[in-house]
Protein backbone atom coordinates (compact mmCIF):
# COMPACT_ATOMS: atom_id res chain seq x y z
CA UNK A 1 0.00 0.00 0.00
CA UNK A 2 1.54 3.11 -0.75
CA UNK A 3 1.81 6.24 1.66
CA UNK A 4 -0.58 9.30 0.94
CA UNK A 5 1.53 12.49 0.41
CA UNK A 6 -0.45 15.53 1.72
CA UNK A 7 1.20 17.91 -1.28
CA UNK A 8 -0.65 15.78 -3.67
CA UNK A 9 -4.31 16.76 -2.63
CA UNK A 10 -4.62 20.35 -2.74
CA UNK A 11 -6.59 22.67 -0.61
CA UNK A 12 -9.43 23.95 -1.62
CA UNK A 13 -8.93 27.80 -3.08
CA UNK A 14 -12.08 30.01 -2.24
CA UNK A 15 -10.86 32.71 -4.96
CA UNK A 16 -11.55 29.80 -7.48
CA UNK A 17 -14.20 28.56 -9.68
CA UNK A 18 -16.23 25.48 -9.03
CA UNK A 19 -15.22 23.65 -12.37
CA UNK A 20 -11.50 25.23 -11.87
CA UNK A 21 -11.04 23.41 -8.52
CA UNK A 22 -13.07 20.19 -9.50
CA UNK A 23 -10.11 20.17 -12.70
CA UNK A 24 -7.28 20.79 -9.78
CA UNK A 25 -9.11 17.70 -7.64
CA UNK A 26 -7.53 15.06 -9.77
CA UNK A 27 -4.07 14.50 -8.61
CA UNK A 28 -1.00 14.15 -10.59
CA UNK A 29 -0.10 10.20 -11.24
CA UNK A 30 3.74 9.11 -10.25
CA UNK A 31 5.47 8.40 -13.24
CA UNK A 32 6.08 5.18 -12.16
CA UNK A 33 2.77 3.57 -12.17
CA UNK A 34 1.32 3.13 -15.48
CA UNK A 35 -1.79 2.50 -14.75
CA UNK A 36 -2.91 5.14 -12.30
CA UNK A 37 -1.54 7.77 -14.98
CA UNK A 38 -4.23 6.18 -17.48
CA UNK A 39 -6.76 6.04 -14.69
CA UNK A 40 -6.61 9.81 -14.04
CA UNK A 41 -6.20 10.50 -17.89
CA UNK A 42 -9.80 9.03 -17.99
CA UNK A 43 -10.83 10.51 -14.79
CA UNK A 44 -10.17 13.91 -16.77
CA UNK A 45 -11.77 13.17 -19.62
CA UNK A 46 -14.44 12.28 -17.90
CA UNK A 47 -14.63 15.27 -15.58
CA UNK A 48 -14.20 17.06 -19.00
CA UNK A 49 -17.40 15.76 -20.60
CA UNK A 50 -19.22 16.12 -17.74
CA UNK A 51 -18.62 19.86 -17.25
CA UNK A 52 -19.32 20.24 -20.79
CA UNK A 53 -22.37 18.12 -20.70
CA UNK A 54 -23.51 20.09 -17.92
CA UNK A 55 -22.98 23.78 -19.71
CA UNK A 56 -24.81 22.69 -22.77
CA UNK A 57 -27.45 21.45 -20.85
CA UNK A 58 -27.99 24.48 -19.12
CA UNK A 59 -28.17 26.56 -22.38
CA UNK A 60 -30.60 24.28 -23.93
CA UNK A 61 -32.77 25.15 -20.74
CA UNK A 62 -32.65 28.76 -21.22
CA UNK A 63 -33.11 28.41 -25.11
CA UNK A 64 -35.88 26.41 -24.25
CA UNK A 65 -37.37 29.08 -21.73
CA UNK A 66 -37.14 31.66 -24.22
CA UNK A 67 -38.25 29.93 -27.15
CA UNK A 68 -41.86 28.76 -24.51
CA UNK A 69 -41.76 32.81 -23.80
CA UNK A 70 -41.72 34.20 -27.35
CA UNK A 71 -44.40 31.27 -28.87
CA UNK A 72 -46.80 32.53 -25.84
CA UNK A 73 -45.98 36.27 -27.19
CA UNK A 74 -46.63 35.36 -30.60
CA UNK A 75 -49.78 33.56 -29.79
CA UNK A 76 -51.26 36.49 -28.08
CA UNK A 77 -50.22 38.81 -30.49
CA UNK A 78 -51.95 37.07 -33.34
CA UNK A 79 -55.16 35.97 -30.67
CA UNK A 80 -55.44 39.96 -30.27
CA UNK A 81 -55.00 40.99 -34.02
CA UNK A 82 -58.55 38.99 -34.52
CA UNK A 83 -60.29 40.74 -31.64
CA UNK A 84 -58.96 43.97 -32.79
CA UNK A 85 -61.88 44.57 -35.39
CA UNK A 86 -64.47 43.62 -33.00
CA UNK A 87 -62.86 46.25 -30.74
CA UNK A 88 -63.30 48.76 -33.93
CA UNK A 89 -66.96 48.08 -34.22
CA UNK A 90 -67.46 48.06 -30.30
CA UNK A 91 -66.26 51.49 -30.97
CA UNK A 92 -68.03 52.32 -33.94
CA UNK A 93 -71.38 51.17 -32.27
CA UNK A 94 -70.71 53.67 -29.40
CA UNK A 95 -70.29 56.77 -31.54
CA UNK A 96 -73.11 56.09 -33.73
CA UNK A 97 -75.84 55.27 -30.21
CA UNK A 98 -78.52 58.13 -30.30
CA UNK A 99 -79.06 57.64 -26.50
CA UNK A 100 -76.48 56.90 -24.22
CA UNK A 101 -78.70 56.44 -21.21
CA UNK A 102 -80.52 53.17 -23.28
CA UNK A 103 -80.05 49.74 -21.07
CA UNK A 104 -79.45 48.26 -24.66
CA UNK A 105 -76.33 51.04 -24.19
CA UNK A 106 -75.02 50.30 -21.44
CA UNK A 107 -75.32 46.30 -21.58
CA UNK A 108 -73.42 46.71 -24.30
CA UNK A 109 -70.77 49.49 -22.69
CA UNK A 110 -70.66 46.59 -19.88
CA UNK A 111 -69.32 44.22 -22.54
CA UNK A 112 -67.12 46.45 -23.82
CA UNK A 113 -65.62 46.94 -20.64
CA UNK A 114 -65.05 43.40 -20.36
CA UNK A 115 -63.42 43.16 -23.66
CA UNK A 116 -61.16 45.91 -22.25
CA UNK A 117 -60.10 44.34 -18.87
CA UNK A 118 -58.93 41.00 -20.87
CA UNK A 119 -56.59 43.24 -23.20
CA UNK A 120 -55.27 44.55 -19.79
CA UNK A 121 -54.81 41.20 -18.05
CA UNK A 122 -52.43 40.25 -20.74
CA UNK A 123 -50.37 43.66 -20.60
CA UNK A 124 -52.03 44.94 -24.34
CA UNK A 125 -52.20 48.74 -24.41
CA UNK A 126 -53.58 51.51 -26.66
CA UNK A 127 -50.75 53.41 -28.40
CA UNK A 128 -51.50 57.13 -27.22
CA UNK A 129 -52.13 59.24 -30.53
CA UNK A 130 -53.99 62.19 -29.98
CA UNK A 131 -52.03 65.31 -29.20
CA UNK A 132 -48.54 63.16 -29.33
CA UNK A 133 -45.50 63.54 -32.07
CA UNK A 134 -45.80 61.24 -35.21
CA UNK A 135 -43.86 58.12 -34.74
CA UNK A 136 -43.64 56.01 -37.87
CA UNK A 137 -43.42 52.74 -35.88
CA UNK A 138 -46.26 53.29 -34.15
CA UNK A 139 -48.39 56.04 -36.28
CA UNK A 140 -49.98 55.34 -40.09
CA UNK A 141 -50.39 58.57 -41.42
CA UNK A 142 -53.11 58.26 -43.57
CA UNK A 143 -53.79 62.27 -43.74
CA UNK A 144 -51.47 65.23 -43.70
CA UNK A 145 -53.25 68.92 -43.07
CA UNK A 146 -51.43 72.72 -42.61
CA UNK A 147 -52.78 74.13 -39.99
CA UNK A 148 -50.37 76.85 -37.72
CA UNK A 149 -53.03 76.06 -34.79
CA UNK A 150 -51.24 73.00 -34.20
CA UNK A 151 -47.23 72.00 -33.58
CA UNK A 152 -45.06 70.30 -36.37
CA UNK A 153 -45.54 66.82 -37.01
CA UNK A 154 -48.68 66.60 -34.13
CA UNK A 155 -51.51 64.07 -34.70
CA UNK A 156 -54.40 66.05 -34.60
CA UNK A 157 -56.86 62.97 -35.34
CA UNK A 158 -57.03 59.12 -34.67
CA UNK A 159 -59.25 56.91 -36.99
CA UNK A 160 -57.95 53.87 -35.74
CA UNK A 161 -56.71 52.92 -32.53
CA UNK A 162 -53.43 51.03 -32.87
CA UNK A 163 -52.20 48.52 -29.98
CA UNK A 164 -49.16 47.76 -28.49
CA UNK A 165 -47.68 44.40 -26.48
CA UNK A 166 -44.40 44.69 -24.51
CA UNK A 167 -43.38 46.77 -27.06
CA UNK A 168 -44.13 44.96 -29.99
CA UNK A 169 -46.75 46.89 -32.00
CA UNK A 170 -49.88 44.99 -33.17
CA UNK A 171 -51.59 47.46 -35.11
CA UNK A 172 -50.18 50.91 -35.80
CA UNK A 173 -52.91 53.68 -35.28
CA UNK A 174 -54.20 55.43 -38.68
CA UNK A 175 -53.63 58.99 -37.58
CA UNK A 176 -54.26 62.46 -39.67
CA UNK A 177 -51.11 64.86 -38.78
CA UNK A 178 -50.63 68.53 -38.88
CA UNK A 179 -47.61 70.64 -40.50
């Protein structure tokens, strides 16, 4: 049986990595024994594909998690773009109603509502128009007008309401602009 030398097993180093003290774990063979050197060859190898097994493991997991993320925010995005014109007409119904105080009115304002609070459980928003700056990525400028009543580039009307989902726009409002 041979003696254990205490210089061959090093201490653990706190200023190290995990994987760079698990590679200095695996003691030097003596040249003398054959064997042992092949046994700790393997033993490397080993630890080798094992660390590397472990790191692509770990990115497929966080591909994986981002790849579940962005299908969901696809899904919703294209689940929205059919409600959207139902929205519109919602809309459209509301301006055209002679009397606002009607029950038919307001059953139907109810619904409405509804049809709001689901947008706002999944995080979908109206793009502000009205009164802002024209923004090409999220403003269709369907109509231009000079009018010195009004600041450069300001959207002075909204025909369409355009929607937004963590930043990603779904529809871009149809906007007149002024100047």
């Amino acid at each position: 049986m041979a003696k254990k030398n205490k210089e061959q097993i090093p201490e653990p180093d706190n200023t190290k990595t995990e994987q760079e003290q698990e590679q200095e774990f695996v003691p030097e063979a003596p040249a003398e024994n054959p064997e042992l050197t092949q046994a700790l060859e393997q033993a490397r190898d080993l630890l080798d594909k094992y660390q590397r097994t472990l790191a692509e493991f770990d990115n497929f997991r966080k591909r994986t998690i981002k790849e579940k993320a962005s299908m969901r925010d696809l899904g919703v995005c294209e689940t929205i773009e059919f409600l959207l014109p139902i929205i519109d007409n919602f809309e459209r119904a509301f301006a055209a109603a002679p009397n606002k105080d009607d029950a038919f009115y307001v059953g139907i304002s109810l619904i409405f509502k509804q049809m709001q609070d689901f947008l706002d459980s999944f995080g979908v928003e109206a793009i502000k128009a009205l009164g802002s700056k024209f923004d090409p990525s999220l403003h269709n400028a369907i109509a231009h007008t000079e009018d010195e009543n009004y600041g450069e580039n300001e959207i002075i009307e909204e025909m369409q309401k355009g929607y937004i989902y963590k930043d990603k726009v779904i529809r871009a409002s149809m906007v007149k602009v002024a100047n």
